[in-house]
Protein backbone atom coordinates (compact mmCIF):
# COMPACT_ATOMS: atom_id res chain seq x y z
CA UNK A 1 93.42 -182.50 192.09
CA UNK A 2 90.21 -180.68 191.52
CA UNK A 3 88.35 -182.37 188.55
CA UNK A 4 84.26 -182.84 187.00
CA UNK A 5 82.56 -185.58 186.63
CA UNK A 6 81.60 -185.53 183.04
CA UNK A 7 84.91 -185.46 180.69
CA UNK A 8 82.50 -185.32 177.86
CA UNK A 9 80.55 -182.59 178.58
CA UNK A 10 81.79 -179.62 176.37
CA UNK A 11 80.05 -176.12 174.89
CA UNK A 12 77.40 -178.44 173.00
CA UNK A 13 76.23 -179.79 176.26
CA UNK A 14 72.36 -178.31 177.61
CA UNK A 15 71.93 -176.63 180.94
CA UNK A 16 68.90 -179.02 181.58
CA UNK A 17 71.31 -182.20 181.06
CA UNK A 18 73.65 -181.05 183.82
CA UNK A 19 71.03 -180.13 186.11
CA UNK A 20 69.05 -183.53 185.25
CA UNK A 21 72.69 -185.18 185.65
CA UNK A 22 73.01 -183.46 189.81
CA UNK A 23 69.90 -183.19 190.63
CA UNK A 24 70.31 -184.13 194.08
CA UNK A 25 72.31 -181.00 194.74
CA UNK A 26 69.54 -178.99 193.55
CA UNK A 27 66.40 -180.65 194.68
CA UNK A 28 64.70 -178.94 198.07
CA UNK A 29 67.62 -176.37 197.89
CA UNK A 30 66.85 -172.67 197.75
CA UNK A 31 69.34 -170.88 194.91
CA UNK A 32 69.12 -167.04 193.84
CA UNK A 33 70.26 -166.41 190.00
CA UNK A 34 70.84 -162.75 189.49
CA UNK A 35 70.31 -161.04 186.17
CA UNK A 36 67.46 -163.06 184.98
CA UNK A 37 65.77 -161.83 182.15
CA UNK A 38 63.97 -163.91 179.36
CA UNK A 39 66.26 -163.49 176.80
CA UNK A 40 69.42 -164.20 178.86
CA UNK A 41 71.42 -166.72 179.73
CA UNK A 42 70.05 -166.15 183.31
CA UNK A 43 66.76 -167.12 182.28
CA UNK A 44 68.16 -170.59 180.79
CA UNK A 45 70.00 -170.92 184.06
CA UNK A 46 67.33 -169.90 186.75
CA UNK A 47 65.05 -172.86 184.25
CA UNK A 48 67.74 -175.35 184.55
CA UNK A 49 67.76 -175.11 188.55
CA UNK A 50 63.79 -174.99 188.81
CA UNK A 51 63.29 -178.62 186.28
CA UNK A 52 64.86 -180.62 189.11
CA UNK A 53 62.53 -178.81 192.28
CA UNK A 54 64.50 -176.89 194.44
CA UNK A 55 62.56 -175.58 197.39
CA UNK A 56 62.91 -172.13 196.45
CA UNK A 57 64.20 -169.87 193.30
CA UNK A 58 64.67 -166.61 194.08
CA UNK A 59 65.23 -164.61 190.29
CA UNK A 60 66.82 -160.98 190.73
CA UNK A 61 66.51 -158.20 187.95
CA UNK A 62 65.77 -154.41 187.57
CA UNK A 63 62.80 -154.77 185.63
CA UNK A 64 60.00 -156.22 187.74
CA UNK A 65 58.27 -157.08 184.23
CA UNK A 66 61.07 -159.18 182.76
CA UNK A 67 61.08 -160.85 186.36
CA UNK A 68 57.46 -161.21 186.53
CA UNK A 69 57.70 -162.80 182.61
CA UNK A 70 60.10 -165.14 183.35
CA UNK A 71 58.38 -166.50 186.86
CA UNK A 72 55.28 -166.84 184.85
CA UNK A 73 57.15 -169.09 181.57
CA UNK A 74 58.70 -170.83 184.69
CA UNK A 75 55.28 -171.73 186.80
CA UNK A 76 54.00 -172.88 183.13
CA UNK A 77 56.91 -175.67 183.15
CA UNK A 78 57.72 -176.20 186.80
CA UNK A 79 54.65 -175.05 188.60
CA UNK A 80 55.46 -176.87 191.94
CA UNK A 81 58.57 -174.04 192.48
CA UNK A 82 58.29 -171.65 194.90
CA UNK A 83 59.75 -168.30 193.24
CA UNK A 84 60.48 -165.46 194.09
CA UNK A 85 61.21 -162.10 192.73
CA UNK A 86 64.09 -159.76 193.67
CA UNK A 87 64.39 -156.02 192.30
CA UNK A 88 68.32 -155.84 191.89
CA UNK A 89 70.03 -152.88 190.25
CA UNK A 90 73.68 -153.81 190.82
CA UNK A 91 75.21 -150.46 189.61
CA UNK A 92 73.84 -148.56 192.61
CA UNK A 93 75.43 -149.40 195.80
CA UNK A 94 72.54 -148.07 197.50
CA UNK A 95 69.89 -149.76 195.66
CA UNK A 96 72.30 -153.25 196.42
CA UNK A 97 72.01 -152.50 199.84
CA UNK A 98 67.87 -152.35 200.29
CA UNK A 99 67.80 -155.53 198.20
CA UNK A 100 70.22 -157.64 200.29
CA UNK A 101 68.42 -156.30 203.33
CA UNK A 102 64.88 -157.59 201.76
CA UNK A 103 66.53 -160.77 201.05
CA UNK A 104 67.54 -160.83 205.18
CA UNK A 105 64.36 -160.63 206.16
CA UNK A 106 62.83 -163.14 204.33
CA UNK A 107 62.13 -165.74 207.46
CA UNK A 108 60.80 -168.19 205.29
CA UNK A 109 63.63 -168.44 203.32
CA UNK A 110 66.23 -168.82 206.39
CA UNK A 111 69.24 -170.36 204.07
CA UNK A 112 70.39 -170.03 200.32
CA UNK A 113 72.39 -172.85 199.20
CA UNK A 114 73.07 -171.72 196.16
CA UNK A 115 73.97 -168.03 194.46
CA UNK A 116 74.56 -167.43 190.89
CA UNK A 117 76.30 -164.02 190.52
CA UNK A 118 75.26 -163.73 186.35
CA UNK A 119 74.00 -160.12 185.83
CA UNK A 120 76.32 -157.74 183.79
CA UNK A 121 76.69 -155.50 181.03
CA UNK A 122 79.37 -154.82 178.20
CA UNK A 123 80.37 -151.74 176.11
CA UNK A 124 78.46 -149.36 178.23
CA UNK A 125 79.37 -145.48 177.28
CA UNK A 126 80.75 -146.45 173.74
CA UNK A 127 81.09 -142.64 173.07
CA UNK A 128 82.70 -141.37 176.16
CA UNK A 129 82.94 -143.27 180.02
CA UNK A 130 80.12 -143.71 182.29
CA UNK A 131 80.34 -143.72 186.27
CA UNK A 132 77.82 -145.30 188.42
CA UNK A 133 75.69 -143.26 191.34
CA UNK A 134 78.88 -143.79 193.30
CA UNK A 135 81.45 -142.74 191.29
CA UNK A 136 83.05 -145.81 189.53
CA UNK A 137 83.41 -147.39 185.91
CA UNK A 138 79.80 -148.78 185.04
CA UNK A 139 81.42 -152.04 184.37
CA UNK A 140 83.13 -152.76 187.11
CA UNK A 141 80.57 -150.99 189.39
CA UNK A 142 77.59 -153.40 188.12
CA UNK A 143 79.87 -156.39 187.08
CA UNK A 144 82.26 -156.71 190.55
CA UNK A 145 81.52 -154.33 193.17
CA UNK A 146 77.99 -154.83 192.80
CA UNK A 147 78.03 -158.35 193.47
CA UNK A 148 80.69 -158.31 195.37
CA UNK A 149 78.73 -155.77 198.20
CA UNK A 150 75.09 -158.34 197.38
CA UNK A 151 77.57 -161.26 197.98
CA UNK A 152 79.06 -160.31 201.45
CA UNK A 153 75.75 -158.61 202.86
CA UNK A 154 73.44 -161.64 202.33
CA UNK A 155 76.42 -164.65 203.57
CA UNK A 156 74.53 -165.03 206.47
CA UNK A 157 72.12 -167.04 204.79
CA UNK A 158 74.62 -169.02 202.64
CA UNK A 159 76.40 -169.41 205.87
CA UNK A 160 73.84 -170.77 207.74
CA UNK A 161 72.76 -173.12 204.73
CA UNK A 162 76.09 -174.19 205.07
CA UNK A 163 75.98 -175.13 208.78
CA UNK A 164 74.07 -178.11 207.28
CA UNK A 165 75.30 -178.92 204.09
CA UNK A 166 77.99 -181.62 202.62
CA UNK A 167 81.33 -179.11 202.51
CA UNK A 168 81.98 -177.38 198.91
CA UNK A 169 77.84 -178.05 198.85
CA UNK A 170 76.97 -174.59 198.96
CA UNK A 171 78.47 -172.95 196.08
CA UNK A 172 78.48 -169.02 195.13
CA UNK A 173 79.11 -168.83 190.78
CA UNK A 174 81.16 -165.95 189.63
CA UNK A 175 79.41 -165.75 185.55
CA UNK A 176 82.68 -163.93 183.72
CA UNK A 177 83.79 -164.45 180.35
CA UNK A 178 86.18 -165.14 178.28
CA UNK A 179 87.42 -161.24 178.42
CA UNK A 180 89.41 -163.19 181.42
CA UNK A 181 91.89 -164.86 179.62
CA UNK A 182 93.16 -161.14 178.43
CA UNK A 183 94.00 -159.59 181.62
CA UNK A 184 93.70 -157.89 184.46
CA UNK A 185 93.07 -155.24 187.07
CA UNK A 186 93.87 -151.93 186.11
CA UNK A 187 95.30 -151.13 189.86
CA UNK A 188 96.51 -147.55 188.99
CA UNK A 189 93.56 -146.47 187.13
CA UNK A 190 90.68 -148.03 188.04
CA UNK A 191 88.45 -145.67 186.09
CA UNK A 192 89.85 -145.36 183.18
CA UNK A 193 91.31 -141.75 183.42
CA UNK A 194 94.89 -141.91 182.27
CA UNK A 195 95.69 -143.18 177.79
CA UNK A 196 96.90 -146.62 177.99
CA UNK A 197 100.24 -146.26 176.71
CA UNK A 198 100.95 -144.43 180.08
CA UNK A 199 100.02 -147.19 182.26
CA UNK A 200 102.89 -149.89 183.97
CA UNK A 201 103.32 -152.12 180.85
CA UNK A 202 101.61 -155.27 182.88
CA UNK A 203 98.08 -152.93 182.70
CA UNK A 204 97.99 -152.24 179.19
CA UNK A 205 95.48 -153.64 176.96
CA UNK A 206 96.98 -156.13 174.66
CA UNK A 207 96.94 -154.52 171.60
CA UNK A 208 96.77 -156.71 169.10
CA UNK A 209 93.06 -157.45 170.71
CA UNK A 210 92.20 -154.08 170.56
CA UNK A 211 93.32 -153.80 166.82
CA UNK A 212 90.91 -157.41 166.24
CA UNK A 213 88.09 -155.47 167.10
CA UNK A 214 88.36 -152.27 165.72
CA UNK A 215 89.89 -150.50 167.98
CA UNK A 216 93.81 -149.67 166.51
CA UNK A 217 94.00 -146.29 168.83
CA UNK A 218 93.55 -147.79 171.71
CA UNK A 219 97.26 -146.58 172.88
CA UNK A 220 96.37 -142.85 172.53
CA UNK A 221 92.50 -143.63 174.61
CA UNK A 222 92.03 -143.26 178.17
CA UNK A 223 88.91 -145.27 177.96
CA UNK A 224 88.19 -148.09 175.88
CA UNK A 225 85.10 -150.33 176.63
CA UNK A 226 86.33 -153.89 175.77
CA UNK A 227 89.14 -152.92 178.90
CA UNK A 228 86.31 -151.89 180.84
CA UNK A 229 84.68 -155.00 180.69
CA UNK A 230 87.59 -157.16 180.70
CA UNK A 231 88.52 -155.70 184.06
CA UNK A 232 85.20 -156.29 185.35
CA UNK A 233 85.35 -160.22 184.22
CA UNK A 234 88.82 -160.43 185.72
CA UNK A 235 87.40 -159.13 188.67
CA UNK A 236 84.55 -161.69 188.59
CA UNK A 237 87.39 -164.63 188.75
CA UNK A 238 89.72 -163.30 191.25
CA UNK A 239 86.56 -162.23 193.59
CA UNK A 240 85.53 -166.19 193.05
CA UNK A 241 89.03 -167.02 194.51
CA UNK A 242 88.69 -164.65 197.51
CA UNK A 243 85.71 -166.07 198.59
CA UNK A 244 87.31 -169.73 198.52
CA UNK A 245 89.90 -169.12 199.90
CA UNK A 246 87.90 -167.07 202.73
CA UNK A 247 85.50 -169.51 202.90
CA UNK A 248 86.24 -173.06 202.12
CA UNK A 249 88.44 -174.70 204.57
CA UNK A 250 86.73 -172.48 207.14
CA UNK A 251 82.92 -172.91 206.46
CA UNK A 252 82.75 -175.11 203.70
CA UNK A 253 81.44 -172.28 201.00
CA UNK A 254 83.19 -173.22 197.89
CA UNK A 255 83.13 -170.04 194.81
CA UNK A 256 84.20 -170.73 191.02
CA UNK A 257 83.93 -168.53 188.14
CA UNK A 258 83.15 -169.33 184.54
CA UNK A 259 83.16 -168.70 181.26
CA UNK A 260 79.94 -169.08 179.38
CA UNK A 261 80.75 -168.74 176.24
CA UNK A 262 79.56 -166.76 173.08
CA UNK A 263 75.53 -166.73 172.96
CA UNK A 264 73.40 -164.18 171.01
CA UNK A 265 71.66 -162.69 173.75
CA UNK A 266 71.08 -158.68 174.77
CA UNK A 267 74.73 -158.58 176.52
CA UNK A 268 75.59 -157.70 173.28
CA UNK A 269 73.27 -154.95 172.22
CA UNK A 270 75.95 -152.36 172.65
CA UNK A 271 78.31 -154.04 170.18
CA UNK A 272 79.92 -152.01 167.21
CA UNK A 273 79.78 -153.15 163.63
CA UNK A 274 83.52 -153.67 163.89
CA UNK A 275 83.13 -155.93 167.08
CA UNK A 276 79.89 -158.05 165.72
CA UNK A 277 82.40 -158.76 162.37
CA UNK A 278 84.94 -159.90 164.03
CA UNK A 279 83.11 -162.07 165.93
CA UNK A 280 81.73 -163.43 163.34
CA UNK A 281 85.07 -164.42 161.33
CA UNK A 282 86.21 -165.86 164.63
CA UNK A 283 83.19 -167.69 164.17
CA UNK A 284 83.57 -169.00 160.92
CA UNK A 285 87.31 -169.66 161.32
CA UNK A 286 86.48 -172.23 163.64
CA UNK A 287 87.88 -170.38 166.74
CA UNK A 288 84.60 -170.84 168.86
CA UNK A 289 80.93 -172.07 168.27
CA UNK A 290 77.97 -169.85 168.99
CA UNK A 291 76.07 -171.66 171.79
CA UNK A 292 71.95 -172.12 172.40
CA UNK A 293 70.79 -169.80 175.72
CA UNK A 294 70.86 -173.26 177.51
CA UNK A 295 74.32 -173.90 176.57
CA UNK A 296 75.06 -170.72 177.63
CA UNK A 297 74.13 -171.87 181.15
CA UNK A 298 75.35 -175.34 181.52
CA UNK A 299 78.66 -174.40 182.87
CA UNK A 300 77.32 -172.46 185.66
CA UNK A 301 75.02 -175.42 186.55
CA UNK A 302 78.53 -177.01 186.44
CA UNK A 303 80.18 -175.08 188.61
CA UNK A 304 77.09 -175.26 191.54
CA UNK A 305 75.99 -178.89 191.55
CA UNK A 306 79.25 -181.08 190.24
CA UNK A 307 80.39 -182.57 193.96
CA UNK A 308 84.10 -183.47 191.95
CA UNK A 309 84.80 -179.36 192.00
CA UNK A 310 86.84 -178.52 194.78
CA UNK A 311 88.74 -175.54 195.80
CA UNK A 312 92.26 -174.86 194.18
CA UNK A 313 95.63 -176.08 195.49
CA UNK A 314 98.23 -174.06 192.77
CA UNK A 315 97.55 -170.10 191.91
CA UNK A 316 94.12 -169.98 191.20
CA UNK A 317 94.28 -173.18 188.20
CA UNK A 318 90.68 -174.82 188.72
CA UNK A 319 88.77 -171.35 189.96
CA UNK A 320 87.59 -170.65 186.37
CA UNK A 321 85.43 -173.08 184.20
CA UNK A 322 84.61 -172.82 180.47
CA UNK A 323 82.71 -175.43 177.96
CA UNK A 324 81.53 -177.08 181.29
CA UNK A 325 85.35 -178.00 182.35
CA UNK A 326 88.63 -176.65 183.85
CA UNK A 327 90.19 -173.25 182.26
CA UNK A 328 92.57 -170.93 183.23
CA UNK A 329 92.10 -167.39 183.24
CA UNK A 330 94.72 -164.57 182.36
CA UNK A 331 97.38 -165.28 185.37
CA UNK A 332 96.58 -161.43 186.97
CA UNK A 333 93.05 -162.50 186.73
CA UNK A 334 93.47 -165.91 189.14
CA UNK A 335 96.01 -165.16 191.16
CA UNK A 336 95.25 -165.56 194.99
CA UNK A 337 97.86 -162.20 195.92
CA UNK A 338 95.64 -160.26 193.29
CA UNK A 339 92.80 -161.77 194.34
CA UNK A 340 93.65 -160.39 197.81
CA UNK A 341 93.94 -156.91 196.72
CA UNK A 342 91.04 -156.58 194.58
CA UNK A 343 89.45 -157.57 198.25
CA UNK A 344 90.50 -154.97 199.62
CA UNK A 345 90.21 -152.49 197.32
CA UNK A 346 86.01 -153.48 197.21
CA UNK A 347 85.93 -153.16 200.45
CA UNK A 348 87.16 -149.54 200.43
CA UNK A 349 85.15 -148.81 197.60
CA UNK A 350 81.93 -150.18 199.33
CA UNK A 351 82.81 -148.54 202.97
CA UNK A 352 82.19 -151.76 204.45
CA UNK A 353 84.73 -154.94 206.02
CA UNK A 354 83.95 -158.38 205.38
CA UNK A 355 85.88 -161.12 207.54
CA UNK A 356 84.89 -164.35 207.81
């Protein structure tokens, strides 16, 4: 049965602590965190990683002056790092593309052990939907199928890192959320075209959600942004069970996606007044604590260095982490058959077949 190591970890427990805790599975290694940014969890994570002296940390963004501020705050505290910056814009399929092939021909960097999949975005196109370069939601273009197309096209090198490694060694981190536990994939409206009250009941939003945060007509909207990203974080979990079950048993790759909790950070820029209150009453009825940045990241430093994670045996239970343990995600959002479709449904979207 897939377990951690540390019980007593929970959301109070620091990034650095975990990664000072396995640092054998990240010393020498060469990782890529995507999404990094200085006020971010990504930062907190891609710091974590570089304290216990991996080989090399590759740190992927848009802005090449966010990535170039947070190698230089990292070279102040771990200055014998190699790192390495990587212009990512995950909402443009063709942008994805040049960066995975720059990250191909790297022939110093032959292997990376491990990949943190962290960048997204949340309540994008609060006034009316926006569609990426290539036609799809924003969320689930940047938040799945952008990873999803990065993931695939650079597996050579986790591949070949994992040629050498212990199995379930080389680990691929899905960051989703807690948007997870709410639902699903939206398989007969993708992008958000058709009200919600006209969808199969299963693909509604659950309304009382909706209502919690200030949106009571969701029924009578087409698009509604929380769904959006919910989708997209569902995605992130069942994408996290593809690639274990694609990869495990046959290569020893091992993918989990987690939950990182509820940290102040620019992810939530976009938020209404309505959303920010209710988060805060959550907050102060005792339903979750707001966590530090490096909080933030200690369950994704969880999820790639504890050796006690292993890959699921029973629908998915185990493929989704929160508070730096076990979870389980809405059941449509960890279910290997759904898990299977979403599959192949990015692979249509992306034009491209990934077998393994």
């Amino acid at each position: 049965m897939t377990v951690t190591t540390h019980a007593h970890y929970d959301e109070r427990t620091e990034a650095l602590e975990v990664a000072k805790a396995f640092a054998e599975a990240i010393k020498g290694k060469t990782i890529l965190v995507t999404g990094v940014n200085r006020q971010g969890v990504g930062f907190t994570t891609a710091q974590a990683f570089a304290s216990q002296s991996p080989a090399h940390l590759i740190v992927a963004g848009r802005s090449a002056s966010k990535l170039q501020e947070c190698i230089d705050e990292l070279e102040r505290q771990y200055p014998n790092v190699e790192y390495r910056a990587l212009i990512l814009d995950l909402a443009s399929q063709k942008a994805v593309r040049k960066a995975a092939e720059e990250v191909l021909s790297w022939s110093d960097i032959p292997t990376i052990d491990i990949l943190v999949n962290n960048a997204g975005i949340m309540n994008m196109g609060l006034a009316e939907r926006e569609l990426s370069d290539d036609g799809l939601e924003i969320h689930f273009a940047t938040n799945h199928v952008g990873h999803f197309l990065f993931t695939n096209l650079v597996m050579p090198k986790l591949l070949q890192a994992a040629g050498t490694n212990p199995k379930g060694s080389t680990r691929i981190v899905q960051v989703s959320s807690g948007a997870a536990e709410s639902g699903g994939i939206r398989w007969s409206d993708i992008n958000f075209e058709k009200t919600s009250k006209d969808l199969p009941p299963e693909e509604q939003p659950d309304y009382a959600i909706c209502r919690r945060w200030g949106i009571p007509d969701a029924p009578d909207r087409s698009f509604v942004p929380l769904m959006a990203y919910v989708q997209s974080k569902a995605a992130n979990v069942l994408f996290g069970v593809s690639l274990t079950e694609k990869l495990y048993h046959a290569h020893g790759i091992l993918s989990l996606a987690v939950h990182p909790g509820v940290i102040a950070t620019e992810l939530g820029r976009y938020n209404t007044k309505e959303q920010i209150d209710s988060i805060h009453k959550r907050a102060q009825a005792g339903r979750f604590h707001f966590k530090t940045q490096g909080a933030g990241a200690s369950t994704s430093l969880v999820a790639a260095t504890d050796p006690e994670l292993g890959p699921s045996e029973a629908s998915g239970h185990g493929a989704f982490l929160k508070n730096c343990q076990l979870a389980d995600a809405h059941p449509r959002a960890q279910a290997p058959a759904e898990a299977e479709k979403l599959w192949k449904l990015s692979e249509e979207l992306v034009g491209q077949r990934f077998s393994y």
